[in-house]
N, C-alpha and C. Protein backbone atom coordinates (compact mmCIF):
# COMPACT_ATOMS: atom_id res chain seq x y z
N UNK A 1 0.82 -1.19 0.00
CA UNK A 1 0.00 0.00 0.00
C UNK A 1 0.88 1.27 0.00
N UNK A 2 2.31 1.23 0.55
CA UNK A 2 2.98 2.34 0.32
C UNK A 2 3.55 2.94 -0.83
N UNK A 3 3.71 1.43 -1.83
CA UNK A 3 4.11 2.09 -2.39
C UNK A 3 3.00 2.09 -3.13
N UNK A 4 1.87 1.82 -3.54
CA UNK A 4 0.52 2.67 -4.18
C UNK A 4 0.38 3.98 -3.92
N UNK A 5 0.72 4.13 -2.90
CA UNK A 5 0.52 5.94 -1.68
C UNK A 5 1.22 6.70 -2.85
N UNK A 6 2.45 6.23 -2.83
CA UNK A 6 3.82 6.86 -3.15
C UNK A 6 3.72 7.35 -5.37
N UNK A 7 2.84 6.27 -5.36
CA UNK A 7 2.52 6.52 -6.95
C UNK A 7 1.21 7.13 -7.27
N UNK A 8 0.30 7.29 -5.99
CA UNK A 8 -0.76 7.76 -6.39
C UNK A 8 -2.36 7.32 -6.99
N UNK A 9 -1.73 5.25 -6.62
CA UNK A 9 -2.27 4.69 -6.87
C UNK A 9 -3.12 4.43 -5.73
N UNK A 10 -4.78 3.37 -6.58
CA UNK A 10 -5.27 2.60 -5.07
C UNK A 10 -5.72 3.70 -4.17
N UNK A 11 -6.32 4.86 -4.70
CA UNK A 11 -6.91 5.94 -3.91
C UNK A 11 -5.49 6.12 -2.41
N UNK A 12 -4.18 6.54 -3.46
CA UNK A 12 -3.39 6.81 -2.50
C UNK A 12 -2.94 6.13 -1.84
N UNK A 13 -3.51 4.60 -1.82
CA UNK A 13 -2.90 3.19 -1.22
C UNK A 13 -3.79 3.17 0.15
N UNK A 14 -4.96 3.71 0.00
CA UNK A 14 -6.04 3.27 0.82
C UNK A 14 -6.19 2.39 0.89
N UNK A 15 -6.30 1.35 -0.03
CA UNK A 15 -7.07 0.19 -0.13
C UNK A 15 -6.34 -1.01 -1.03
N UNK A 16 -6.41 -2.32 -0.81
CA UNK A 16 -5.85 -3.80 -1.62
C UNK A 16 -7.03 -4.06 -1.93
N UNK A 17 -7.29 -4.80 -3.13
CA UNK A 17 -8.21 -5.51 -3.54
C UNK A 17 -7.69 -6.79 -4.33
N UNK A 18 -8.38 -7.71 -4.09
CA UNK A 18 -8.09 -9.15 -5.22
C UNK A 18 -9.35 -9.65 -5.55
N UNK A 19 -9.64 -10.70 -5.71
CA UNK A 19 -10.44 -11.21 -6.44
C UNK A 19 -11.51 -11.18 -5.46
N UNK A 20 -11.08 -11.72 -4.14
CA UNK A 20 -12.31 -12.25 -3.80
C UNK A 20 -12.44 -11.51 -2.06
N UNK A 21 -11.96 -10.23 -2.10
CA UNK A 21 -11.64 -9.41 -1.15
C UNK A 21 -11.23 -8.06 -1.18
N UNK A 22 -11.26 -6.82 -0.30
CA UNK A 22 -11.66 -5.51 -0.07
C UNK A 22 -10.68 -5.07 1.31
N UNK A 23 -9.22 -4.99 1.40
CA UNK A 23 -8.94 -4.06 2.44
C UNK A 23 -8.84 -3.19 2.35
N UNK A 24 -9.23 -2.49 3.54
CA UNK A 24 -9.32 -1.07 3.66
C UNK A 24 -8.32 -0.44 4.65
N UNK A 25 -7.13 0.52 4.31
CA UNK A 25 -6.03 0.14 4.92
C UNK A 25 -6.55 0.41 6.33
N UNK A 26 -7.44 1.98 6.81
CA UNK A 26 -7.29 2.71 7.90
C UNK A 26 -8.81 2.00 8.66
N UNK A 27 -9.03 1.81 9.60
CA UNK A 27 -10.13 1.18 9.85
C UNK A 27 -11.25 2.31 10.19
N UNK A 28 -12.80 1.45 10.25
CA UNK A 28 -13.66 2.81 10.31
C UNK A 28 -14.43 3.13 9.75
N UNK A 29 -15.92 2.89 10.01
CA UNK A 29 -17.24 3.34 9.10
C UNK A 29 -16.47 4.57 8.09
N UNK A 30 -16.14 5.43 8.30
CA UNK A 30 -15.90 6.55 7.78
C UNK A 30 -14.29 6.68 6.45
N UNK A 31 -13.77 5.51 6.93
CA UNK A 31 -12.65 5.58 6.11
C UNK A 31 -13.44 4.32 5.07
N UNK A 32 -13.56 3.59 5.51
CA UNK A 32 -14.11 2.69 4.48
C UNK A 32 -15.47 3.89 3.57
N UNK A 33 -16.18 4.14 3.94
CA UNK A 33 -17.57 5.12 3.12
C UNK A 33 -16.89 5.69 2.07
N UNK A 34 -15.93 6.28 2.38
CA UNK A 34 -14.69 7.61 1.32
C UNK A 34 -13.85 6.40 0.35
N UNK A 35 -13.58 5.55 0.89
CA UNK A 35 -13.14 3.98 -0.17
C UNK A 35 -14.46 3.83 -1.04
N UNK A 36 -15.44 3.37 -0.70
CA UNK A 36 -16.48 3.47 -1.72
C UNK A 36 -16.41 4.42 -2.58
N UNK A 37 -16.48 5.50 -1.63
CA UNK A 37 -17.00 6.55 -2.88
C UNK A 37 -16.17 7.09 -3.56
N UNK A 38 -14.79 6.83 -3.04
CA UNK A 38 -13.63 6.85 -3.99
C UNK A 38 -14.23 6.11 -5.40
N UNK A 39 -13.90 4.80 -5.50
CA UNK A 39 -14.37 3.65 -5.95
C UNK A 39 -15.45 4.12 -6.95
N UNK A 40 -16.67 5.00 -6.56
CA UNK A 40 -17.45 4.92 -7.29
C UNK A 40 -17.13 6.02 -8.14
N UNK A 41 -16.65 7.28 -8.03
CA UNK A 41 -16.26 8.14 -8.28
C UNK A 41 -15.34 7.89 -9.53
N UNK A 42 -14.27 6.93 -9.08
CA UNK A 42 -13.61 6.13 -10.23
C UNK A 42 -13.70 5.20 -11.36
N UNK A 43 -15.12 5.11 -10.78
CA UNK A 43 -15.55 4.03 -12.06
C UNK A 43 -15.25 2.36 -11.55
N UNK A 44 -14.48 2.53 -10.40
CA UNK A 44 -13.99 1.31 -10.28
C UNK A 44 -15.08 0.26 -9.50
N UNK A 45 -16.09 0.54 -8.89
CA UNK A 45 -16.83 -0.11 -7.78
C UNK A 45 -17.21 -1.52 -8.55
N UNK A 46 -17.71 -1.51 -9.62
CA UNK A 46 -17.84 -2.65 -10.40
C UNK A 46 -17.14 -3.52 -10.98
N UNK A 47 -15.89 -3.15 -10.70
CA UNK A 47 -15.08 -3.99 -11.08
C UNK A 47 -14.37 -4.67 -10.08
N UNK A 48 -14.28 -3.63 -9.01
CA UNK A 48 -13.63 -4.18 -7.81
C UNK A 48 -14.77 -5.22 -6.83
N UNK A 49 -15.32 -4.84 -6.97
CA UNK A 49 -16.63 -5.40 -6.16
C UNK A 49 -18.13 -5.84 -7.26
N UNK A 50 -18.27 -7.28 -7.30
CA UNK A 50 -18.49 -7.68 -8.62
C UNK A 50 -19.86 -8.26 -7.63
N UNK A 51 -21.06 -8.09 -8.24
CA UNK A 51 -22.32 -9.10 -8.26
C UNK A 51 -22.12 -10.19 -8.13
N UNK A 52 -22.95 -11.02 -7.51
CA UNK A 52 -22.73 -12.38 -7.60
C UNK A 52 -24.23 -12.99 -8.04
N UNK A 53 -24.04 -14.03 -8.83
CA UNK A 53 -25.10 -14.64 -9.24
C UNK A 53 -26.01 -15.12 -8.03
N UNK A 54 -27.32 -15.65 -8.17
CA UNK A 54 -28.44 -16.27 -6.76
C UNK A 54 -27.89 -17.73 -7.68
């Protein structure tokens, strides 16, 4: 995550994502909400965080 910070990446290296998971570096209703809406803001929410079939 630092060095995401350091490039500007990863909403500043807020956050890891993989396939099948979401950290959020700083803990906290409030730091995670601003990760979303980072996320959505970026276009990224759908990709990072994918639907799942029923």
């Amino acid at each position: 995550m630092r060095r995401w910070a350091a490039r500007g990446e990863a909403l500043a290296g807020r956050y890891f994502w993989c396939s099948d998971g979401l950290i959020v570096r700083d803990a906290g209703i409030t730091n995670m909400t601003q990760v979303l809406a980072g996320l959505i803001r970026n276009g990224e929410f759908t990709r990072i965080l994918r639907r799942l079939d029923d």
